[in-house]
N, C-alpha and C. Protein backbone atom coordinates (compact mmCIF):
# COMPACT_ATOMS: atom_id res chain seq x y z
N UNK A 1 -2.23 -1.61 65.21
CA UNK A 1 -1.14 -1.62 64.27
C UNK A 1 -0.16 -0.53 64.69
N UNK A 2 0.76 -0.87 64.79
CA UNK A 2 2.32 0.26 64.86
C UNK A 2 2.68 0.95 63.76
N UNK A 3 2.56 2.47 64.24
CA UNK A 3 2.59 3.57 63.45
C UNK A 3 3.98 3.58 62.48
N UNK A 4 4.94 2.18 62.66
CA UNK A 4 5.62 2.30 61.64
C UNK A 4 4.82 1.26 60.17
N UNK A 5 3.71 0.30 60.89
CA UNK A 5 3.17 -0.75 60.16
C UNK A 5 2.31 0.21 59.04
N UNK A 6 1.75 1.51 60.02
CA UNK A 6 1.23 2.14 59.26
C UNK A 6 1.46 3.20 58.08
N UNK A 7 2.74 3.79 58.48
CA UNK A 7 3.50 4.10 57.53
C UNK A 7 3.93 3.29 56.29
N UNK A 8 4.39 2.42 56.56
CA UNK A 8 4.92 1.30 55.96
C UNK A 8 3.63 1.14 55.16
N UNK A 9 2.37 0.30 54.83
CA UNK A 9 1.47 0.19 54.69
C UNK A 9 0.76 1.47 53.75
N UNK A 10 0.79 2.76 54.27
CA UNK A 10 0.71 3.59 53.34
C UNK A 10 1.51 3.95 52.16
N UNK A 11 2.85 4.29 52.79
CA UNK A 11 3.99 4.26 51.29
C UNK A 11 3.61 2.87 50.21
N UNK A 12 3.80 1.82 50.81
CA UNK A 12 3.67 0.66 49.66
C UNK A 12 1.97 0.95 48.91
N UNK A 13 1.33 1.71 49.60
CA UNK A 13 -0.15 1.92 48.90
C UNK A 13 0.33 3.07 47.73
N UNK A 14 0.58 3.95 48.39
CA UNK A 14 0.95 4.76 47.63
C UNK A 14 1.74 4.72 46.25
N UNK A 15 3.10 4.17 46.59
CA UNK A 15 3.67 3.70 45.20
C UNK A 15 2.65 2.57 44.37
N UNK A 16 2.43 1.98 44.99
CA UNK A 16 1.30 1.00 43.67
C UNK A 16 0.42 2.19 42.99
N UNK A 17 -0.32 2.91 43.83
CA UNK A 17 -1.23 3.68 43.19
C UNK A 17 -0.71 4.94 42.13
N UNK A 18 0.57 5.06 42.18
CA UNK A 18 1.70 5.94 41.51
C UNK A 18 1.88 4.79 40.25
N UNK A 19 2.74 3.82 40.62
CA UNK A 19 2.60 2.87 39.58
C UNK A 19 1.47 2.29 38.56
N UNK A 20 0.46 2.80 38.98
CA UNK A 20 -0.68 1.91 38.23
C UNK A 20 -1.23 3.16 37.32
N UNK A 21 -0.69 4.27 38.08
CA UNK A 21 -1.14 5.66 37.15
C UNK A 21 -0.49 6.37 36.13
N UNK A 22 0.63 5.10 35.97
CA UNK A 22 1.74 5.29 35.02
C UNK A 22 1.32 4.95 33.64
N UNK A 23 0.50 3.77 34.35
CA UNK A 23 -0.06 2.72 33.09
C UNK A 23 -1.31 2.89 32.26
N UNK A 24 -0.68 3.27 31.02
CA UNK A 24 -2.08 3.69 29.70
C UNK A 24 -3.23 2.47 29.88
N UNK A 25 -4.10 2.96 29.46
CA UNK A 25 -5.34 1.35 29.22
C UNK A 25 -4.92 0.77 28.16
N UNK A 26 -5.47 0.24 28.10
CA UNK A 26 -5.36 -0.45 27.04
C UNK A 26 -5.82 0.22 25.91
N UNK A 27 -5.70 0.03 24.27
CA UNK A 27 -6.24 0.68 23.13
C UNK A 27 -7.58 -0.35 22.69
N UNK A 28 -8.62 0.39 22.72
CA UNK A 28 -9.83 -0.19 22.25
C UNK A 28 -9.97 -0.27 20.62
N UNK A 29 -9.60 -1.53 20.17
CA UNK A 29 -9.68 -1.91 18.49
C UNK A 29 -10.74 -2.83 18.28
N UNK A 30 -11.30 -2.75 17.05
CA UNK A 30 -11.63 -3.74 16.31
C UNK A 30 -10.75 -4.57 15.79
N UNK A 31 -10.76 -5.96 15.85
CA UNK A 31 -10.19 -7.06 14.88
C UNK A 31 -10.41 -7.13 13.65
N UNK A 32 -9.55 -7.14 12.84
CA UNK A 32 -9.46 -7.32 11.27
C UNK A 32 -10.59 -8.30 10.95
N UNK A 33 -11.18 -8.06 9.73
CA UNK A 33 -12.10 -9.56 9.13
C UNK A 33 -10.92 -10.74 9.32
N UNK A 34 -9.76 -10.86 9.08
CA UNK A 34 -9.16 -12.29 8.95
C UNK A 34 -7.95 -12.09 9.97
N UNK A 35 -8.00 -11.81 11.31
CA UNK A 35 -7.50 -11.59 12.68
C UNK A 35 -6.89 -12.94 12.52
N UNK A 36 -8.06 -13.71 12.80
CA UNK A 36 -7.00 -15.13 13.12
C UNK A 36 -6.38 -16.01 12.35
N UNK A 37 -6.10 -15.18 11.21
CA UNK A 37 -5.44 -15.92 10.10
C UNK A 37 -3.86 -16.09 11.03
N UNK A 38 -3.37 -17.28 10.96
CA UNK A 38 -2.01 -17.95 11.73
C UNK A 38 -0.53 -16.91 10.86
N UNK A 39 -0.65 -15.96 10.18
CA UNK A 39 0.13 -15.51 9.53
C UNK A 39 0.37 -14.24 10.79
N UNK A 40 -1.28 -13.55 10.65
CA UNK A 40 -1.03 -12.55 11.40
C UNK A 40 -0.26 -12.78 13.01
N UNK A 41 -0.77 -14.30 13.73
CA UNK A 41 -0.15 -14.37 14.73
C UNK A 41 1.61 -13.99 14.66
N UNK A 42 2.36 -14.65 13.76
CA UNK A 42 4.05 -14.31 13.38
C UNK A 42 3.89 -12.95 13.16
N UNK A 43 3.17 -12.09 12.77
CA UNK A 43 3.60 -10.61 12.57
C UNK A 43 3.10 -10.24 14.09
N UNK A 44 2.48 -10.43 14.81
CA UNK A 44 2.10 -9.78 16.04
C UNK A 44 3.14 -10.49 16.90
N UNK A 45 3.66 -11.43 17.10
CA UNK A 45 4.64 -11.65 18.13
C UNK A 45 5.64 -10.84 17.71
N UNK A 46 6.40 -10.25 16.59
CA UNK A 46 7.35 -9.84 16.33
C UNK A 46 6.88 -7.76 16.45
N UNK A 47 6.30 -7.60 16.55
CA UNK A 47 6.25 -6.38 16.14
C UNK A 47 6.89 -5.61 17.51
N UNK A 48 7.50 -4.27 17.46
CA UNK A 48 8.84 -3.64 18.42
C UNK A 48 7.76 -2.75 19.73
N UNK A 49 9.01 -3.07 20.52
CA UNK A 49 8.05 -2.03 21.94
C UNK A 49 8.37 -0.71 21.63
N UNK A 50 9.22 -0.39 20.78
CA UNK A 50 9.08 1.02 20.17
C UNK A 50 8.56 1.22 19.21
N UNK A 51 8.14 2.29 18.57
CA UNK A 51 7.92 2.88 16.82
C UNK A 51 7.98 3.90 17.18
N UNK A 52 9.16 4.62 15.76
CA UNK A 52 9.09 6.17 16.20
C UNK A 52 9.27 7.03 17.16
N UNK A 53 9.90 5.88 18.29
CA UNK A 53 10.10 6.50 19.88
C UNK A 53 9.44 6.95 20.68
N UNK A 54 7.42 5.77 20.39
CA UNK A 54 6.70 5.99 20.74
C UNK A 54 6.84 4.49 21.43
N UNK A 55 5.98 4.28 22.68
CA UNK A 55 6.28 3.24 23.39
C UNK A 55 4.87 2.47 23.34
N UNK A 56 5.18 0.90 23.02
CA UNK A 56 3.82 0.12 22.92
C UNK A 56 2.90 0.28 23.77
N UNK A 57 1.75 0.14 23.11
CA UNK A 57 0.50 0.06 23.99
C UNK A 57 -0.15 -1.43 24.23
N UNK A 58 -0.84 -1.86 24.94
CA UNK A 58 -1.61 -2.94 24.86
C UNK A 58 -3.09 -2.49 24.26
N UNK A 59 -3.35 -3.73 23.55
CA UNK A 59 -4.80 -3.44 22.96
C UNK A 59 -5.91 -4.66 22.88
N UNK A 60 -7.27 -4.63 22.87
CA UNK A 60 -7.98 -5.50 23.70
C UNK A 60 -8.86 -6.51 22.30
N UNK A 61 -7.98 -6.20 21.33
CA UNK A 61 -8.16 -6.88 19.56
C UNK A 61 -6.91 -8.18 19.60
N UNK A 62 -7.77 -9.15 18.52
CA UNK A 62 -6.35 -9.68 18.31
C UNK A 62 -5.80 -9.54 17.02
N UNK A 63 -4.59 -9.36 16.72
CA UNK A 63 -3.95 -8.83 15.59
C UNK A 63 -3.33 -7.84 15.71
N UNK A 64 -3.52 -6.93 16.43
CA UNK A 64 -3.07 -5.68 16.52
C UNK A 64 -1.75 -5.01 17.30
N UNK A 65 -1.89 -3.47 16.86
CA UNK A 65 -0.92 -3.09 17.58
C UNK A 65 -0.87 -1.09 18.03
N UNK A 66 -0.47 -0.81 18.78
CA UNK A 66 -0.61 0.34 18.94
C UNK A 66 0.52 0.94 19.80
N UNK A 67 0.96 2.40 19.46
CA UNK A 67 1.87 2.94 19.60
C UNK A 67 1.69 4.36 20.36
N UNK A 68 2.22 5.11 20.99
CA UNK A 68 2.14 6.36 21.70
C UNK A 68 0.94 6.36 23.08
N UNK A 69 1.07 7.88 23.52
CA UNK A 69 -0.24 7.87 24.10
C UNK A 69 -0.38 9.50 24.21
N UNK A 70 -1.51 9.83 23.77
CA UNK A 70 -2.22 8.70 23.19
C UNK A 70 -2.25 8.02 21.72
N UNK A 71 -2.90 7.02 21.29
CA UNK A 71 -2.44 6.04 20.40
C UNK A 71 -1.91 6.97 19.14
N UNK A 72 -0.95 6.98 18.80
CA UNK A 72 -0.61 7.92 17.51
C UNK A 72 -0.25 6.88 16.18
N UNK A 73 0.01 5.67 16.21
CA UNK A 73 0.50 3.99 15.19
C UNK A 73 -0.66 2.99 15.73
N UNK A 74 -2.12 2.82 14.91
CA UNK A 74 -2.06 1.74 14.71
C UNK A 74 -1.74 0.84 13.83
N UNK A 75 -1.93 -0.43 14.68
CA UNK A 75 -1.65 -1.46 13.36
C UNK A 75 -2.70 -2.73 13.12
N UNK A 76 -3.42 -3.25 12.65
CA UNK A 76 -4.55 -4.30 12.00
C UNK A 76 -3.92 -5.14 11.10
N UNK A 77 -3.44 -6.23 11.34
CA UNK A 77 -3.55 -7.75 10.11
C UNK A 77 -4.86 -8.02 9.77
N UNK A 78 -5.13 -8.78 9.03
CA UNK A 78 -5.66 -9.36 8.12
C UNK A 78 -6.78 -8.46 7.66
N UNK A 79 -6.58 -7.61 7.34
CA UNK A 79 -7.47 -6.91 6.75
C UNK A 79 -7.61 -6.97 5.17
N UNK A 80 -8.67 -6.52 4.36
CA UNK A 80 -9.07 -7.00 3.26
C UNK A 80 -7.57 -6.68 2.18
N UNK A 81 -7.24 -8.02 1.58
CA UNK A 81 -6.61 -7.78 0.35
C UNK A 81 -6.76 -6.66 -0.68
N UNK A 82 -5.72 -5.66 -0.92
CA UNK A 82 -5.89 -4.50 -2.14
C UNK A 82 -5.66 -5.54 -3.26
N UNK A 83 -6.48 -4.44 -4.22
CA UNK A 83 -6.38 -5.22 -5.53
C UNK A 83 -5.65 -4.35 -6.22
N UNK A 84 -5.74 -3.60 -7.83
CA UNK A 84 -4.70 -2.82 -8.17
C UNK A 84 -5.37 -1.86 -8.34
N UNK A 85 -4.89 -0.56 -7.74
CA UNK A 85 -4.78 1.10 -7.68
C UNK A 85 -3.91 2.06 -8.15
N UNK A 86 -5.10 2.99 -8.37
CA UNK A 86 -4.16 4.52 -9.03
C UNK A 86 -3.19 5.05 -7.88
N UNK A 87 -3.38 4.67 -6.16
CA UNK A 87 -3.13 5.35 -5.35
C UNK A 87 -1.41 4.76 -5.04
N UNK A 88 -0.73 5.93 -4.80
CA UNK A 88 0.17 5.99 -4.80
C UNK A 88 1.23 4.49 -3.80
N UNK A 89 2.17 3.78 -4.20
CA UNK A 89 2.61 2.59 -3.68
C UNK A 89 4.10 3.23 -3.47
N UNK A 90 4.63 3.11 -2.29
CA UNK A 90 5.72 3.17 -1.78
C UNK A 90 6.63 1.92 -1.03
N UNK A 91 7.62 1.78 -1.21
CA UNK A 91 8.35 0.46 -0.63
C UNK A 91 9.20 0.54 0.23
N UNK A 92 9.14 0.21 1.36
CA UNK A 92 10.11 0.67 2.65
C UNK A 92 10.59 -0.58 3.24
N UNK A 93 12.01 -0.54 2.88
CA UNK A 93 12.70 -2.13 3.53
C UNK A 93 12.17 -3.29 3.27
N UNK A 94 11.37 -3.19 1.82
CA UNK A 94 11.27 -4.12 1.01
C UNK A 94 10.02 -4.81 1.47
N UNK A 95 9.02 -3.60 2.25
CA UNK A 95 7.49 -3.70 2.00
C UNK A 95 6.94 -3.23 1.26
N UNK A 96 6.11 -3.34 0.19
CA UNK A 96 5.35 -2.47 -0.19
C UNK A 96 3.93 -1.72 0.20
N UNK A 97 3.78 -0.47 0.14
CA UNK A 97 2.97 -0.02 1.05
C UNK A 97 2.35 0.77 0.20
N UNK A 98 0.11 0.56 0.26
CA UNK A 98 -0.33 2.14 -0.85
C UNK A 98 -0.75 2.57 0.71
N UNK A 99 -0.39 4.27 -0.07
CA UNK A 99 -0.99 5.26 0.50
C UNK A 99 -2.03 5.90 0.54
N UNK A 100 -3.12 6.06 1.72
CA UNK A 100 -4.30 6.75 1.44
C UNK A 100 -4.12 7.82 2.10
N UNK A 101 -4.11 8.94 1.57
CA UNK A 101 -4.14 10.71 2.69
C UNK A 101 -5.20 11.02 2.40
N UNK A 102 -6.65 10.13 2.10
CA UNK A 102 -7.93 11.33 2.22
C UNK A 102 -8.35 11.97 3.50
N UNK A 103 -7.40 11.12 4.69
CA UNK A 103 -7.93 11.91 5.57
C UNK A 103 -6.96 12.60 6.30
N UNK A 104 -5.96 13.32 5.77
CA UNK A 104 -4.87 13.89 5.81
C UNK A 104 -5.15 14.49 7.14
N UNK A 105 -4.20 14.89 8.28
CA UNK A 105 -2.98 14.15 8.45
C UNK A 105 -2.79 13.13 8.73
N UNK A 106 -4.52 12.49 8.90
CA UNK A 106 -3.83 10.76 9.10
C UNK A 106 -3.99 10.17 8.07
N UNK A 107 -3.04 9.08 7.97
CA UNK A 107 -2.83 8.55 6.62
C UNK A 107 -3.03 7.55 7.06
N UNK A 108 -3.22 6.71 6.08
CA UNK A 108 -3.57 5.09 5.75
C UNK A 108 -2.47 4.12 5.04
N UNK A 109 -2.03 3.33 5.58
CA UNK A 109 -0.91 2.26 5.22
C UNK A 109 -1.77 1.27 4.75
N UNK A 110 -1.51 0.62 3.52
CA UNK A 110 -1.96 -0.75 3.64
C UNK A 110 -1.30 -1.64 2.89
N UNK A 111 -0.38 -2.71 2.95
CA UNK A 111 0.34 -3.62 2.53
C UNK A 111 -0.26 -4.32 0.94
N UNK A 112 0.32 -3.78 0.15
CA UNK A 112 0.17 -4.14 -1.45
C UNK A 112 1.68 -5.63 -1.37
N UNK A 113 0.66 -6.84 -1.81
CA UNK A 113 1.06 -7.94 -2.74
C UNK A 113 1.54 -8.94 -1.11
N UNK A 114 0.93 -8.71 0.01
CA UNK A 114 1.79 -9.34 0.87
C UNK A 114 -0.17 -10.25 1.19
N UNK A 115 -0.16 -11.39 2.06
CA UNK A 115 -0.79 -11.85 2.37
C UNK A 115 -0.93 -12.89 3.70
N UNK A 116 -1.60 -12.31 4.99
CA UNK A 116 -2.71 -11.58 4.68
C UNK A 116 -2.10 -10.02 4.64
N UNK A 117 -3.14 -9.30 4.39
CA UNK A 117 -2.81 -8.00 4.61
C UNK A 117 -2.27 -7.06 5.67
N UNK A 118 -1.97 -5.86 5.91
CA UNK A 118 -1.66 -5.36 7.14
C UNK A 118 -2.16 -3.73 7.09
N UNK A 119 -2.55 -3.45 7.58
CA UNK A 119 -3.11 -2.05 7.88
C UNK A 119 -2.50 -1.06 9.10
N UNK A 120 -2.01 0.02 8.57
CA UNK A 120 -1.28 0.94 9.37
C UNK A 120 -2.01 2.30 9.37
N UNK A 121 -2.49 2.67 10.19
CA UNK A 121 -2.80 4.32 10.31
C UNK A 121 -2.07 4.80 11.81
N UNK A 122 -1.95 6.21 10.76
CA UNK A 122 -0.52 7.21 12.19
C UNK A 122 -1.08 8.63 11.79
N UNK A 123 -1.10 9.46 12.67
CA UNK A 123 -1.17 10.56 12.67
C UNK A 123 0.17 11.13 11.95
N UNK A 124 0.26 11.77 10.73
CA UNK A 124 1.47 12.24 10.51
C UNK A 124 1.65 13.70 10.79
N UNK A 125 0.79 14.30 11.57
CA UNK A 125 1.40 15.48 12.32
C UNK A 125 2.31 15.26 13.75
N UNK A 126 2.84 13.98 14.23
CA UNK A 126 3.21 13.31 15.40
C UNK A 126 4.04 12.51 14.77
N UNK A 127 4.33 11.92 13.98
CA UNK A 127 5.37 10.68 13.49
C UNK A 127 5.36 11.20 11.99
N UNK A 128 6.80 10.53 11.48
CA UNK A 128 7.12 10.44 9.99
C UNK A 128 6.84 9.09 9.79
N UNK A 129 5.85 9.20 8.81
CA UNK A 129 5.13 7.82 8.05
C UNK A 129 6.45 7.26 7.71
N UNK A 130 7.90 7.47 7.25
CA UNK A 130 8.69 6.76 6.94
C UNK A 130 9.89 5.65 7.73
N UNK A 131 9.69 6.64 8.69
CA UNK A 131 10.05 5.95 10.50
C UNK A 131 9.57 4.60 11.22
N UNK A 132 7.79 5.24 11.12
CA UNK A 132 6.92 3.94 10.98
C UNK A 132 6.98 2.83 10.35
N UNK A 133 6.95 2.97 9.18
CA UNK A 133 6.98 1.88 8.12
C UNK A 133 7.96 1.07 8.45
N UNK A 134 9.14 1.93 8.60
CA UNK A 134 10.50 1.03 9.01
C UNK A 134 10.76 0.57 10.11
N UNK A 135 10.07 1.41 11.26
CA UNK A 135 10.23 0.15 12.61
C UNK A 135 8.85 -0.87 12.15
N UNK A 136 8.19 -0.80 11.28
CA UNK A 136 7.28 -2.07 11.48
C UNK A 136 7.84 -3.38 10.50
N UNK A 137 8.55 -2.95 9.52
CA UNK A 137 8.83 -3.75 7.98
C UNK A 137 9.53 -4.95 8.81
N UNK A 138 10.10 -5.01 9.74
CA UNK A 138 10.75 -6.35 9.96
C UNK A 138 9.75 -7.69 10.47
N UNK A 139 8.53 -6.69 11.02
CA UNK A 139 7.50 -7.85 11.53
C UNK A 139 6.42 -8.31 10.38
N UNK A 140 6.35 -7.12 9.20
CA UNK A 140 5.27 -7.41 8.33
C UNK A 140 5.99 -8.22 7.69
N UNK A 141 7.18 -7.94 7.05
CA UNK A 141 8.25 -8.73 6.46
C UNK A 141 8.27 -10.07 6.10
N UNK A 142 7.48 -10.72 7.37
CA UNK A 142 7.17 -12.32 7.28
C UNK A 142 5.85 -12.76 6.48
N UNK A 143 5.36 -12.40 6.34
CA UNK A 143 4.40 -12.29 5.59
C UNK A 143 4.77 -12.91 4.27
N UNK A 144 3.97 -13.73 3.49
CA UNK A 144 4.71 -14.31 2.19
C UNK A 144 4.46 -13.46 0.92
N UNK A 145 4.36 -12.95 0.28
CA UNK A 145 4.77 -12.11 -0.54
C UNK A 145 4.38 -12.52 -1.69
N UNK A 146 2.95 -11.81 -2.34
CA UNK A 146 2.20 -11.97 -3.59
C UNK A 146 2.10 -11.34 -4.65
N UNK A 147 3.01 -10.35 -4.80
CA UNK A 147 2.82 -9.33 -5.76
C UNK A 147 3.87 -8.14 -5.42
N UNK A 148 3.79 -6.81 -6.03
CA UNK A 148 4.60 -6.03 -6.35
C UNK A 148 3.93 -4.96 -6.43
N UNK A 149 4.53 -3.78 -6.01
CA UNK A 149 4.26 -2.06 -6.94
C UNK A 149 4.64 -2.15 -7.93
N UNK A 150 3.98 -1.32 -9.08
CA UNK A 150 4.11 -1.18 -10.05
C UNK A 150 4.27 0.28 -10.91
N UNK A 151 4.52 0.75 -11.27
CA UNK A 151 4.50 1.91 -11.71
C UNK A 151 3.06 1.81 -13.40
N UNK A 152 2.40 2.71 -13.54
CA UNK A 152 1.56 2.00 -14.78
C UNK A 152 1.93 2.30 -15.84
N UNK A 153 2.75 2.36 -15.93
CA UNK A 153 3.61 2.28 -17.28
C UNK A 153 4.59 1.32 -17.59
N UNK A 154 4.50 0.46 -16.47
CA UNK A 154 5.18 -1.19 -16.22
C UNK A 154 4.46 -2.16 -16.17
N UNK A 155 2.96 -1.68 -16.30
CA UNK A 155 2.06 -2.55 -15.95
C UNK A 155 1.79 -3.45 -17.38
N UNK A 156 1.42 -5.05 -16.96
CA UNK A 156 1.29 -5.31 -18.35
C UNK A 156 -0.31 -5.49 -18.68
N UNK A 157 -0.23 -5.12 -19.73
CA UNK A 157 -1.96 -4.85 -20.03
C UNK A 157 -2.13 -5.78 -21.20
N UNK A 158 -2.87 -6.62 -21.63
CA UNK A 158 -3.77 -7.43 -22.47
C UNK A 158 -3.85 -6.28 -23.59
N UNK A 159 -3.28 -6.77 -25.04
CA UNK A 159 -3.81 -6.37 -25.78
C UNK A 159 -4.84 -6.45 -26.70
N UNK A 160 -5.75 -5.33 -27.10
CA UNK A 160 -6.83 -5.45 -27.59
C UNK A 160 -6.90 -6.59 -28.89
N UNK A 161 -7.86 -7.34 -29.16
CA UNK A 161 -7.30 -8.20 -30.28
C UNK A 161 -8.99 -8.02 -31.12
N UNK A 162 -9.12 -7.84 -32.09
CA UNK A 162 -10.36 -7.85 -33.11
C UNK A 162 -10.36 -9.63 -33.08
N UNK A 163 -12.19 -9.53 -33.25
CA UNK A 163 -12.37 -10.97 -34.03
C UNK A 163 -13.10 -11.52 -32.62
C-alpha cells in the first residue's frame, strides 16, 4: 500500500473514531406500564431535539425521552393515571402538571387529567422545571384531555345528607 493510501486510510480512521466519540449511548430506561398505548406513539414522534438547551438523547425504551448528558430530562408515557391530590398542580401552556419534590432536587412531573399519562423527572439543580415543561407541552399537548387542576376550595364535594 502507498504511504499516501496509508495516510489516507489512517486520517479517515481517525475522524470516524473522533466522530463516534462524540456520540452519547444511548439512555438506559424502563418502559412505562402502558408504553404502547398508540397515544404515547403521537407524543414521542413530536417531542424537540432540544429542552432547555439540552440536546436529545437516544434511549433503548419505547415511549420515552431524554435530554442532556448526562441525562438531566427524562420523559415516560403511559405511566399510571393520578387520581386526586393534596400535591401541588401547576399548568404550563395549558398542561397540567402535579409536582413531586420528595426527592428534591429532582423533581417529579406527572401529567394531571391528560390520558395516557406522561411522566417527567429533571434534575432542577441543571434546568428550570419551567423551561422543561414548556419545551415539552407542545408534544404532551396531544394527548386528549380528562380533567383539570383544581384548587380545593373549587373542588366539588358531595354533600353530607342524613337518612
Amino acid at each position: 500500500m502507498s504511504p499516501i493510501r496509508v495516510l489516507l486510510a489512517t486520517a479517515l480512521a481517525a475522524a470516524a473514531t473522533l466522530a463516534l466519540a462524540g456520540c452519547a449511548p444511548a439512555v438506559a430506561l424502563e418502559p412505562a406500564a402502558d408504553a404502547n398505548n398508540p397515544q404515547c406513539a403521537e407524543v414521542t414522534v413530536r417531542l424537540p431535539d432540544v429542552v432547555a438547551e439540552l440536546p436529545e438523547r437516544g434511549t433503548d425504551a419505547q415511549a420515552t425521552g431524554a435530554w442532556g448528558d448526562p441525562a438531566t430530562v427524562l420523559l415516560h408515557c403511559g405511566v399510571a393515571i393520578p387520581g386526586p391530590t393534596t400535591q401541588q398542580c401547576q399548568s404550563v401552556n395549558g398542561v397540567d402538571w402535579i409536582i413531586d419534590d420528595a426527592d428534591a432536587p429532582n423533581y417529579r412531573f406527572t401529567t394531571f387529567g391528560r390520558t395516557p399519562a406522561v411522566e417527567i423527572v429533571l434534575d432542577g439543580d441543571a434546568v428550570a422545571s419551567s423551561t422543561v415543561l414548556a419545551d415539552l407541552a407542545p408534544a404532551v399537548s396531544v394527548l386528549p384531555v380528562t380533567g383539570k387542576c383544581t384548587a380545593l376550595g373549587d373542588a366539588e364535594l358531595p354533600i353530607p345528607t342524613d337518612g
